[in-house]
Protein backbone atom coordinates (compact mmCIF):
# COMPACT_ATOMS: atom_id res chain seq x y z
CA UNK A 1 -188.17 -13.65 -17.53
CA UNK A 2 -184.86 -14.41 -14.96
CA UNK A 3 -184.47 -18.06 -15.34
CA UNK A 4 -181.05 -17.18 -12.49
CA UNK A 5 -183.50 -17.08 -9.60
CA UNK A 6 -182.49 -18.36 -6.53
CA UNK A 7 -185.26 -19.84 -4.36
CA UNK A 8 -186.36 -17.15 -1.62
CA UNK A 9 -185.71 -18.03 1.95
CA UNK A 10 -187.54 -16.65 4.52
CA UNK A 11 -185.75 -15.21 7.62
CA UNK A 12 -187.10 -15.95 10.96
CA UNK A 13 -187.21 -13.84 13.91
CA UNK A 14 -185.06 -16.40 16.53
CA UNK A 15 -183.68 -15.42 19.85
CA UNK A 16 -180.14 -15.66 19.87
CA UNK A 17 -179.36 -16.40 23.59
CA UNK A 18 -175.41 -17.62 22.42
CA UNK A 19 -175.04 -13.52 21.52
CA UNK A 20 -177.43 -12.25 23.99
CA UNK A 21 -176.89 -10.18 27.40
CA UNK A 22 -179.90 -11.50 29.07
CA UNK A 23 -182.07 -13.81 26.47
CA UNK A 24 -181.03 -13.14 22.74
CA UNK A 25 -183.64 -10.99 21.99
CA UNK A 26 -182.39 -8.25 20.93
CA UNK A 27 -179.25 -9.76 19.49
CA UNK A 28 -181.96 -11.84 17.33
CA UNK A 29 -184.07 -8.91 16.32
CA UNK A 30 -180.85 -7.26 15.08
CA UNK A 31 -179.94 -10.08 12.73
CA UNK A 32 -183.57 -10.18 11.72
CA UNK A 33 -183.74 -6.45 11.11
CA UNK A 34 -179.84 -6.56 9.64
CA UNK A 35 -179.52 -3.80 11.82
CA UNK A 36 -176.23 -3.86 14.74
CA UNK A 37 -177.04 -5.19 17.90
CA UNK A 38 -176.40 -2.21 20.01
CA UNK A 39 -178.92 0.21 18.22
CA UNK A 40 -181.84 -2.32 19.26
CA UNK A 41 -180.36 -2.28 22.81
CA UNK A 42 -180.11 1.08 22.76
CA UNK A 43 -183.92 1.35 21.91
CA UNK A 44 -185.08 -1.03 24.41
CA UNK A 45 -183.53 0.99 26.92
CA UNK A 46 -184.91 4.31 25.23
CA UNK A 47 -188.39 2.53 25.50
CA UNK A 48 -188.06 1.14 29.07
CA UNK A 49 -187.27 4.56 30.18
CA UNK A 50 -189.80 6.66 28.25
CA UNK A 51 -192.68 5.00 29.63
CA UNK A 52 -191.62 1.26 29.75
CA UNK A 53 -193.66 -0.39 27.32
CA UNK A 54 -190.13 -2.23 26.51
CA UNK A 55 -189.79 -4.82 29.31
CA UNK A 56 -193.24 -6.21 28.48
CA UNK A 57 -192.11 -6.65 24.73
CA UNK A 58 -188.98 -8.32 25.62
CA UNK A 59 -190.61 -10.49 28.28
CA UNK A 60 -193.31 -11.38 25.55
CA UNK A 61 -190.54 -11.89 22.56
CA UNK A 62 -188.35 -13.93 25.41
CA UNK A 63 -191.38 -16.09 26.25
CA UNK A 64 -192.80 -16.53 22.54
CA UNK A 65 -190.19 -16.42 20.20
CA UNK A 66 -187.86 -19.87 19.73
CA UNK A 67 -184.40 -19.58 20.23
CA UNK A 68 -181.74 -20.23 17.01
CA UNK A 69 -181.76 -23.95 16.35
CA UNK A 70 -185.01 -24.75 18.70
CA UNK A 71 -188.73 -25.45 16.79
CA UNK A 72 -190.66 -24.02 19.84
CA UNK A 73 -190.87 -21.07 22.27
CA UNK A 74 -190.58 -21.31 26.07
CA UNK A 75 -194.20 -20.28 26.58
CA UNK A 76 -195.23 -23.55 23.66
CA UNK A 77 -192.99 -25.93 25.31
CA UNK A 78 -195.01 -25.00 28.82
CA UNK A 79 -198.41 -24.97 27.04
CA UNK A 80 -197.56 -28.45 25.75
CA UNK A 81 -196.71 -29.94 29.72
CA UNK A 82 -199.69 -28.64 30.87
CA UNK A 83 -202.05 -30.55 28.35
């Protein structure tokens, strides 16, 4: 038995809108995925041209994923005005 563990932290998929072009999500889904930034451009763009399921993914991430450093999403913080 390792008695050296470190506790796990779990990594959560924030926008990063600091390193972002438009909103931070793909900059954020890189970090998440460990993965460099311009390869999940690059398949947005591959995806908005091949049919263009991407811009309703990014919309969606932009409108329900929190930014870095915020507890809520855009579309939570509206949700929460309106009730």
């Amino acid at each position: 038995m390792n008695t050296d563990s470190a506790p796990l932290t779990r990594r959560q998929f924030r926008r990063r809108p600091d390193q972002g072009m438009i909103a931070g999500v793909a900059a954020g889904l890189a970090e998440y995925l460990d993965v460099d930034v311009v390869a999940v451009r690059l398949a947005f763009v591959i995806l908005a041209l091949a049919g263009g399921i991407a811009v309703p993914l990014y919309v969606a991430a932009w409108l329900l994923v929190p930014a870095e450093g915020s507890s809520s999403s855009i579309a939570e913080d509206a949700f929460h005005q309106w009730v």
